[in-house]
PDB file of N, CA and C in Angstrom:
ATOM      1  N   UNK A   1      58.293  14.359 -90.333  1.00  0.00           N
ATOM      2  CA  UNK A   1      57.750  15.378 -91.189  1.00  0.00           C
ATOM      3  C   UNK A   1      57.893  16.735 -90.495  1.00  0.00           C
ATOM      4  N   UNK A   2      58.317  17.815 -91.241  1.00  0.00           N
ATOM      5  CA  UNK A   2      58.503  19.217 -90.546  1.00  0.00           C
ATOM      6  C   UNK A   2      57.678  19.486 -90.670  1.00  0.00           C
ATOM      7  N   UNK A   3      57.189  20.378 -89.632  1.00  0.00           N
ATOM      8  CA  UNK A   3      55.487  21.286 -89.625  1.00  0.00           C
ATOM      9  C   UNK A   3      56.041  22.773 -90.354  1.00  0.00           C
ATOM     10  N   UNK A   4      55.402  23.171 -91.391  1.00  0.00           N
ATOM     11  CA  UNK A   4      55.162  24.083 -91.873  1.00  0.00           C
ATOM     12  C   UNK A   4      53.738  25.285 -92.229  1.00  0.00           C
ATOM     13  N   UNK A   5      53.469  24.930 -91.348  1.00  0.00           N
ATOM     14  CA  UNK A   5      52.465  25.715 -91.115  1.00  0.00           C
ATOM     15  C   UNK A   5      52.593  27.428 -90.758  1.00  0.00           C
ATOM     16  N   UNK A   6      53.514  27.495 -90.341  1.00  0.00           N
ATOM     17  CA  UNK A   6      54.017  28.999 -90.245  1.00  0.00           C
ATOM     18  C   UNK A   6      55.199  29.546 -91.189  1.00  0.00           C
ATOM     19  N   UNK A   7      55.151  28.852 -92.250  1.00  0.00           N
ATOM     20  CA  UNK A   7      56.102  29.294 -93.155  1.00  0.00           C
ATOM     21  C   UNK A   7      54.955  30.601 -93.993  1.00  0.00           C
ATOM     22  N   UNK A   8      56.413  31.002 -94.273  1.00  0.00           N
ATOM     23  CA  UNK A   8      55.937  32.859 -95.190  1.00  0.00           C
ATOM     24  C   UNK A   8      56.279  32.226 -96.813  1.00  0.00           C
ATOM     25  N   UNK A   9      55.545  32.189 -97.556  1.00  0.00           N
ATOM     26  CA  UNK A   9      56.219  31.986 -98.794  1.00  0.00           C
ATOM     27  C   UNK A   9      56.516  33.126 -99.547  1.00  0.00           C
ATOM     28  N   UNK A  10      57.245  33.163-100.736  1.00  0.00           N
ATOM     29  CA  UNK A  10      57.653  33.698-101.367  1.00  0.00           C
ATOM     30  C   UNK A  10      58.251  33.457-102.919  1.00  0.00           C
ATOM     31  N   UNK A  11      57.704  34.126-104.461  1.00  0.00           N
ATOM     32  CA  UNK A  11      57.747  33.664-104.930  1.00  0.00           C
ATOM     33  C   UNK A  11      59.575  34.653-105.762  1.00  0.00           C
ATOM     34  N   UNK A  12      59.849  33.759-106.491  1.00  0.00           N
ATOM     35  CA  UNK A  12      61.466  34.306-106.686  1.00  0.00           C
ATOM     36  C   UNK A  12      61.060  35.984-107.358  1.00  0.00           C
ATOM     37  N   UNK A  13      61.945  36.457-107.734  1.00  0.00           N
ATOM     38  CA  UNK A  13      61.559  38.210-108.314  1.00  0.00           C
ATOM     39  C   UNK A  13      62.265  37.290-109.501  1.00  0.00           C
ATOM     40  N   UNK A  14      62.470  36.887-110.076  1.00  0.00           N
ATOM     41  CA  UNK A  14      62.530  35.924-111.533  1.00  0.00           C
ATOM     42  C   UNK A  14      60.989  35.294-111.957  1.00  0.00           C
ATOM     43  N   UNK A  15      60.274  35.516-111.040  1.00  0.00           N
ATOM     44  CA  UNK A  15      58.902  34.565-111.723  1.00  0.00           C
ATOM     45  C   UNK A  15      58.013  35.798-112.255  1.00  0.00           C
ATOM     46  N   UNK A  16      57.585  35.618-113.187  1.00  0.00           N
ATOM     47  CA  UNK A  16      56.447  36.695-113.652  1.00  0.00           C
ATOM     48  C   UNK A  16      54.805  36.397-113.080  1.00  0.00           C
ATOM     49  N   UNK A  17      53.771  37.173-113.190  1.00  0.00           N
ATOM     50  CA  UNK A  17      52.866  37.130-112.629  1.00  0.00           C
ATOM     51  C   UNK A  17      52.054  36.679-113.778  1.00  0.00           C
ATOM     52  N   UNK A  18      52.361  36.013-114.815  1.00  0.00           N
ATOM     53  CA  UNK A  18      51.491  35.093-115.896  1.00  0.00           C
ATOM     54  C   UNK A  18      50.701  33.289-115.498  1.00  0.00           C
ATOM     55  N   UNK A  19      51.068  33.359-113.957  1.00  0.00           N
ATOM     56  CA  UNK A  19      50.543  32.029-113.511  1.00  0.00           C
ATOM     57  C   UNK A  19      51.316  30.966-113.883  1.00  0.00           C
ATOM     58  N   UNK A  20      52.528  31.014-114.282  1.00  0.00           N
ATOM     59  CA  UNK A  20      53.377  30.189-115.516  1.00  0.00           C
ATOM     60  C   UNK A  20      54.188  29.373-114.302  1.00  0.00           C
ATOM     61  N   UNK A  21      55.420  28.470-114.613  1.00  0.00           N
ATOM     62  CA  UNK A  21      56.158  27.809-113.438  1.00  0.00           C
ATOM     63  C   UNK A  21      56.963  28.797-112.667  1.00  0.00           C
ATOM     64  N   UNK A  22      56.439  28.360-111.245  1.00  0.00           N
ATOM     65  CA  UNK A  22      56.699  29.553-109.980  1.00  0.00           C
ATOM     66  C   UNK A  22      57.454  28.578-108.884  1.00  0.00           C
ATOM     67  N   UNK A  23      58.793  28.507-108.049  1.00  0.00           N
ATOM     68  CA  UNK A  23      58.795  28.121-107.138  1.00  0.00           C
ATOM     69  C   UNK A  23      59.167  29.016-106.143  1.00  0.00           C
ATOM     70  N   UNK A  24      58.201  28.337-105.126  1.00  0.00           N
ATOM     71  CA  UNK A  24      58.092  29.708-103.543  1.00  0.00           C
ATOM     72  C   UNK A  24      58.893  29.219-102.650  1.00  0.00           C
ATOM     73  N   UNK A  25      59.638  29.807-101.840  1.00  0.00           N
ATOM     74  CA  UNK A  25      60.842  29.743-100.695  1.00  0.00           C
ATOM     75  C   UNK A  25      60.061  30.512 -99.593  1.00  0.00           C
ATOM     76  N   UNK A  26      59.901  29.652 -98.214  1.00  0.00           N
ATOM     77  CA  UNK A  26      60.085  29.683 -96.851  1.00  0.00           C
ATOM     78  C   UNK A  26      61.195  29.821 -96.720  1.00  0.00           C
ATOM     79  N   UNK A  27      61.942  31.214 -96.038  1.00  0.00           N
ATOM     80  CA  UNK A  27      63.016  30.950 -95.475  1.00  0.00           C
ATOM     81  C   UNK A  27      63.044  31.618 -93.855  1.00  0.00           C
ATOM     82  N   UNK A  28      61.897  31.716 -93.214  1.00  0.00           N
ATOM     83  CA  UNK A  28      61.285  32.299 -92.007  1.00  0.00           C
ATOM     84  C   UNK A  28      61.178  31.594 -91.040  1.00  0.00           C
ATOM     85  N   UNK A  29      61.624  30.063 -91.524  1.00  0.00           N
ATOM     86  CA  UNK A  29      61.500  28.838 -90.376  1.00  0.00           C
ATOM     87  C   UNK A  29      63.058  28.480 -89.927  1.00  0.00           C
ATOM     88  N   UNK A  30      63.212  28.396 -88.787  1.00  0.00           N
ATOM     89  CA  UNK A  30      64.970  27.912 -88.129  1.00  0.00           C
ATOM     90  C   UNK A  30      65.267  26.728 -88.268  1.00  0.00           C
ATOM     91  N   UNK A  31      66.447  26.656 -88.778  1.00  0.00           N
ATOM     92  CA  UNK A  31      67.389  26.031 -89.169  1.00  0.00           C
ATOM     93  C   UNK A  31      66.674  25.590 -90.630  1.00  0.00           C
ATOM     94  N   UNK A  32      66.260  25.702 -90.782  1.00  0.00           N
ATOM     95  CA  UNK A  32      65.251  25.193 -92.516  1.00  0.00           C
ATOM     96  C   UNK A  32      65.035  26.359 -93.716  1.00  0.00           C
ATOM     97  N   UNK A  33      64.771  25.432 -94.877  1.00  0.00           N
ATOM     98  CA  UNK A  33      63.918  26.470 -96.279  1.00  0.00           C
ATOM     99  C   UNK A  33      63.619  25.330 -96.833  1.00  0.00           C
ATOM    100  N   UNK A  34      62.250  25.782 -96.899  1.00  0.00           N
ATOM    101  CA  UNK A  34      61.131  25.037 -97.286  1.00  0.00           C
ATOM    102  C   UNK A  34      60.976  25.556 -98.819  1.00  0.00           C
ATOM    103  N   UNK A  35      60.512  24.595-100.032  1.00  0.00           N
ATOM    104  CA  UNK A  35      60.218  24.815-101.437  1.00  0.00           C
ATOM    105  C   UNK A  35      59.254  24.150-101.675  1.00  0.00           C
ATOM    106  N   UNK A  36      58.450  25.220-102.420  1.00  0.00           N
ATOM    107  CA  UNK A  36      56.894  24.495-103.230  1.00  0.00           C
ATOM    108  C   UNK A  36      56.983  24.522-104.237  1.00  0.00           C
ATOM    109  N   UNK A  37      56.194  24.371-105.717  1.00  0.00           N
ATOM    110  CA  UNK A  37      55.657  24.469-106.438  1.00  0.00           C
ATOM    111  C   UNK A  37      54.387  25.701-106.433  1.00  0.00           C
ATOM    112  N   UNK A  38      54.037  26.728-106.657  1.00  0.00           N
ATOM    113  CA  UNK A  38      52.866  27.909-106.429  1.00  0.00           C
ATOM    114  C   UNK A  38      51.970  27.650-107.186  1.00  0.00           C
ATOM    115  N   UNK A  39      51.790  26.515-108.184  1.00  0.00           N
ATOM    116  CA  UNK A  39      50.628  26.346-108.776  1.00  0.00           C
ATOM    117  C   UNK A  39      50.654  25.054-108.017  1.00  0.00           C
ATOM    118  N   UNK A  40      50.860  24.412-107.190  1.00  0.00           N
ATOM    119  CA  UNK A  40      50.253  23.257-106.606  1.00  0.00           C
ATOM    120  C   UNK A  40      50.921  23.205-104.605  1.00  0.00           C
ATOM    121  N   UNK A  41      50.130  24.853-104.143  1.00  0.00           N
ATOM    122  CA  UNK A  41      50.858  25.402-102.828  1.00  0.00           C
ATOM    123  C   UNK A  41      50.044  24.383-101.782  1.00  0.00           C
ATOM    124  N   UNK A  42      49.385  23.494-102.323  1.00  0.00           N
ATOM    125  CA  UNK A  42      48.807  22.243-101.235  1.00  0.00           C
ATOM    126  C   UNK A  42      49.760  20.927-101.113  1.00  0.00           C
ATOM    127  N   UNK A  43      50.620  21.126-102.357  1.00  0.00           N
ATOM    128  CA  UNK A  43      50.980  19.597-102.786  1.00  0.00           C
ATOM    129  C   UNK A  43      52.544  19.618-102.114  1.00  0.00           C
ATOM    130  N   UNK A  44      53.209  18.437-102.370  1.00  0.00           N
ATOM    131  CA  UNK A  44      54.794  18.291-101.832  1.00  0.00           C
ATOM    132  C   UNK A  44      55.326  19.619-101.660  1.00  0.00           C
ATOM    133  N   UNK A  45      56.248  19.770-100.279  1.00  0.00           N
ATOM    134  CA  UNK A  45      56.776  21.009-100.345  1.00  0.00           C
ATOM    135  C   UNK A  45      57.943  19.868 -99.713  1.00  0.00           C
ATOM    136  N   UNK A  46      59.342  20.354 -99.965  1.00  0.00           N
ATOM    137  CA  UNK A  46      60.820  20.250 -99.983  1.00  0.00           C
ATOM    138  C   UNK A  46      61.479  21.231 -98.213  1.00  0.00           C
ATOM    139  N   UNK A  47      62.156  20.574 -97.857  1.00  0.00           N
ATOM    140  CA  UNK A  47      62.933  21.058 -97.200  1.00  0.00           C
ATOM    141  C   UNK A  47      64.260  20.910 -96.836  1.00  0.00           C
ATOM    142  N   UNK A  48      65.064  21.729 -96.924  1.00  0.00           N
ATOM    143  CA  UNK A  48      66.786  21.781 -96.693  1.00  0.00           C
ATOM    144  C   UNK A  48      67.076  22.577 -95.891  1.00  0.00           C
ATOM    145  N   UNK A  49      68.576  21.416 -95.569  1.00  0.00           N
ATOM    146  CA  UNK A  49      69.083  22.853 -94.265  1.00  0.00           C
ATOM    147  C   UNK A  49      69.864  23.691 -95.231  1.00  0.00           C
ATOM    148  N   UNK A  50      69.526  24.815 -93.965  1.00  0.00           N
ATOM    149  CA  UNK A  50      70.194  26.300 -94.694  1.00  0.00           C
ATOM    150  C   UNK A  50      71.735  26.285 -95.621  1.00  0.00           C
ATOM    151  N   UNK A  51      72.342  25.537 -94.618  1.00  0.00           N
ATOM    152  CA  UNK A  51      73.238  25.297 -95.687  1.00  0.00           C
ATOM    153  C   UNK A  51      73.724  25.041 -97.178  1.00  0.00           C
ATOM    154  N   UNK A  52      72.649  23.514 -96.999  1.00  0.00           N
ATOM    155  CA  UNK A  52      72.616  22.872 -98.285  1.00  0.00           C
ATOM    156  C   UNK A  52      71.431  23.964 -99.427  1.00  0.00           C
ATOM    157  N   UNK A  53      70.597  24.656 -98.892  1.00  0.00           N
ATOM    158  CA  UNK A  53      70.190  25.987 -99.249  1.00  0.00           C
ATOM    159  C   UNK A  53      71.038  26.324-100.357  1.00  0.00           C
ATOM    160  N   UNK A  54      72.469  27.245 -99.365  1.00  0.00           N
ATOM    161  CA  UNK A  54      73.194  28.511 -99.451  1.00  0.00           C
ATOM    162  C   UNK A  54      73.712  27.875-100.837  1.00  0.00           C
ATOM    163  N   UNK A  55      74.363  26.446-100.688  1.00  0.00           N
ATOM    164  CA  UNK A  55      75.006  25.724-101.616  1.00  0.00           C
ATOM    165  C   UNK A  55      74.262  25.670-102.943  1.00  0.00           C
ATOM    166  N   UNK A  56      73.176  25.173-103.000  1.00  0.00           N
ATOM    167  CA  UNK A  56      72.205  25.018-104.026  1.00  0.00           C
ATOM    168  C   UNK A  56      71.858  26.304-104.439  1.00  0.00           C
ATOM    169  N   UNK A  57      72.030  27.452-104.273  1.00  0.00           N
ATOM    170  CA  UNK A  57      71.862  28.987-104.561  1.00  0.00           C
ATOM    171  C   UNK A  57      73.133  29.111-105.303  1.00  0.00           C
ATOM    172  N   UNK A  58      73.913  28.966-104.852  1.00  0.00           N
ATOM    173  CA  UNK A  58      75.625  29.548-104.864  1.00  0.00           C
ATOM    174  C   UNK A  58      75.970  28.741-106.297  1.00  0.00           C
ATOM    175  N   UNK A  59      75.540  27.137-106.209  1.00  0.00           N
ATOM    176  CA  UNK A  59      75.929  26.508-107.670  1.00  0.00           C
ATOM    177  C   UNK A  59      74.949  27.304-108.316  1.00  0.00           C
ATOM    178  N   UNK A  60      73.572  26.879-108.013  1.00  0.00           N
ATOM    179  CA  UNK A  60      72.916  27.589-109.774  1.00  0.00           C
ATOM    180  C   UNK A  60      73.415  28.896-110.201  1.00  0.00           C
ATOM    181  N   UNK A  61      74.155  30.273-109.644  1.00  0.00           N
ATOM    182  CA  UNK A  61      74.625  30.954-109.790  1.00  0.00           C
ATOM    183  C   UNK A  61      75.742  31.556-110.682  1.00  0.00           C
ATOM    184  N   UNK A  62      76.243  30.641-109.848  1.00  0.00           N
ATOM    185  CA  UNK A  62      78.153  30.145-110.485  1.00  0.00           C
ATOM    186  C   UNK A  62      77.879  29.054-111.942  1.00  0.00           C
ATOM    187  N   UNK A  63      76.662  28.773-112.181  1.00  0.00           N
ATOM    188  CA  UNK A  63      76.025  27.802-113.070  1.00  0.00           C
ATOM    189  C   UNK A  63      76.661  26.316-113.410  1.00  0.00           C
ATOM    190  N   UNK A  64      76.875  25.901-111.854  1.00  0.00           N
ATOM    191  CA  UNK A  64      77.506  24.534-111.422  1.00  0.00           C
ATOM    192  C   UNK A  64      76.149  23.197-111.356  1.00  0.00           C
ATOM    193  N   UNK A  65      76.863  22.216-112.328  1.00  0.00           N
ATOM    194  CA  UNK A  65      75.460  20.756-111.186  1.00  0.00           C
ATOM    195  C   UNK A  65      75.455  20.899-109.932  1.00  0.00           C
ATOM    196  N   UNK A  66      74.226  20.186-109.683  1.00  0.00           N
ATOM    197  CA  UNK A  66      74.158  20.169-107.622  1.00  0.00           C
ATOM    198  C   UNK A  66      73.783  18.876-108.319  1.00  0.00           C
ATOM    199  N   UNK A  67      73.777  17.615-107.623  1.00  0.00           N
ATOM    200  CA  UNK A  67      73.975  16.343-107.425  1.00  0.00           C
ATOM    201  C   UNK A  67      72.815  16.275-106.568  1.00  0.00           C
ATOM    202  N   UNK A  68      71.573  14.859-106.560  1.00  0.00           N
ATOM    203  CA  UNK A  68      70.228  14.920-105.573  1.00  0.00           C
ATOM    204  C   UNK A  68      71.251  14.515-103.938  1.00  0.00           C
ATOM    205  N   UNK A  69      72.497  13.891-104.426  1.00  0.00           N
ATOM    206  CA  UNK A  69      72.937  13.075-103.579  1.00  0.00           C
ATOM    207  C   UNK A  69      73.273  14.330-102.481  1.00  0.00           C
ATOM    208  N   UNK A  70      74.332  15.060-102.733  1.00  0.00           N
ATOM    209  CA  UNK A  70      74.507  16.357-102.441  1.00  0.00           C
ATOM    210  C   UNK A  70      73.737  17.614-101.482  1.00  0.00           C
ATOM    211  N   UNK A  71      72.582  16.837-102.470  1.00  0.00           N
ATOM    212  CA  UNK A  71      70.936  18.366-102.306  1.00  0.00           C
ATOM    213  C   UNK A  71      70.957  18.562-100.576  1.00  0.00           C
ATOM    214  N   UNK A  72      71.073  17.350-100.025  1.00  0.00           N
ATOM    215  CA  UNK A  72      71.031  17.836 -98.348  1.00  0.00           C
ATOM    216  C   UNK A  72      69.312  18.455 -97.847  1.00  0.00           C
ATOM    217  N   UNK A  73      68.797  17.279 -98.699  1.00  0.00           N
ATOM    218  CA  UNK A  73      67.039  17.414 -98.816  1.00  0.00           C
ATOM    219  C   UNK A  73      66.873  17.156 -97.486  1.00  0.00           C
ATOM    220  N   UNK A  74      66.159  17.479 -96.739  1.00  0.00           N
ATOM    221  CA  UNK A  74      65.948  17.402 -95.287  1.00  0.00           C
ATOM    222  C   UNK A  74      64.769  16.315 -95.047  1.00  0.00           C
ATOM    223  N   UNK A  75      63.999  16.319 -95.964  1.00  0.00           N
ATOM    224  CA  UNK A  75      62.734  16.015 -95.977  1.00  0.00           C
ATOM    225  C   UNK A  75      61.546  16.212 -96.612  1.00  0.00           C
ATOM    226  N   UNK A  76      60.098  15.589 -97.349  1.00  0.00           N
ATOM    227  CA  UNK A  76      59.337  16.330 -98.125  1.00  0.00           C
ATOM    228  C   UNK A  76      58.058  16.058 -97.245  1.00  0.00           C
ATOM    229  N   UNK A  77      57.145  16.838 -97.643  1.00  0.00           N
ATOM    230  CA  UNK A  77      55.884  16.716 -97.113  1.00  0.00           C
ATOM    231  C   UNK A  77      54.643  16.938 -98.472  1.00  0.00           C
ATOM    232  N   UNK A  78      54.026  16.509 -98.116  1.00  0.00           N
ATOM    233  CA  UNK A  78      52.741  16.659 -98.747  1.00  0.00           C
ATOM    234  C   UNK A  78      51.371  15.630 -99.252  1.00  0.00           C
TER     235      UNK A  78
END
């Protein structure tokens, strides 16, 4: 399990401030980025290496599938 305890979250500049579905990015921890849910910032949080990150940024972008197989999930906690 990665310790995240010193992660910075952050919620996307796509989420509005209506309390509505929010996901927050740690990206302040090395070699890692950590993902929550912001209406449930106690519950499972996600982690990938930066890479598989950059990748998973770069498809939803280019508005490509990412595959779970692919995702390069590091690990979850919660």
């Amino acid at each position: 399990m990665t310790d995240l305890t010193g992660a910075i979250w952050r919620k996307s500049t796509h989420s509005g401030d209506n309390g509505g579905d929010c996901v927050e990015v740690a990206d302040n921890l090395p070699g890692i980025i950590a993902v929550r849910d912001s209406k449930h910032a106690a519950g499972p949080q996600l982690t990938f290496t930066v890479q598989a990150w950059a990748d998973f940024v770069g498809a939803t972008k280019c508005g490509e599938g990412v595959s779970s197989d692919s995702a390069g999930i590091a690990g979850a906690q919660g």
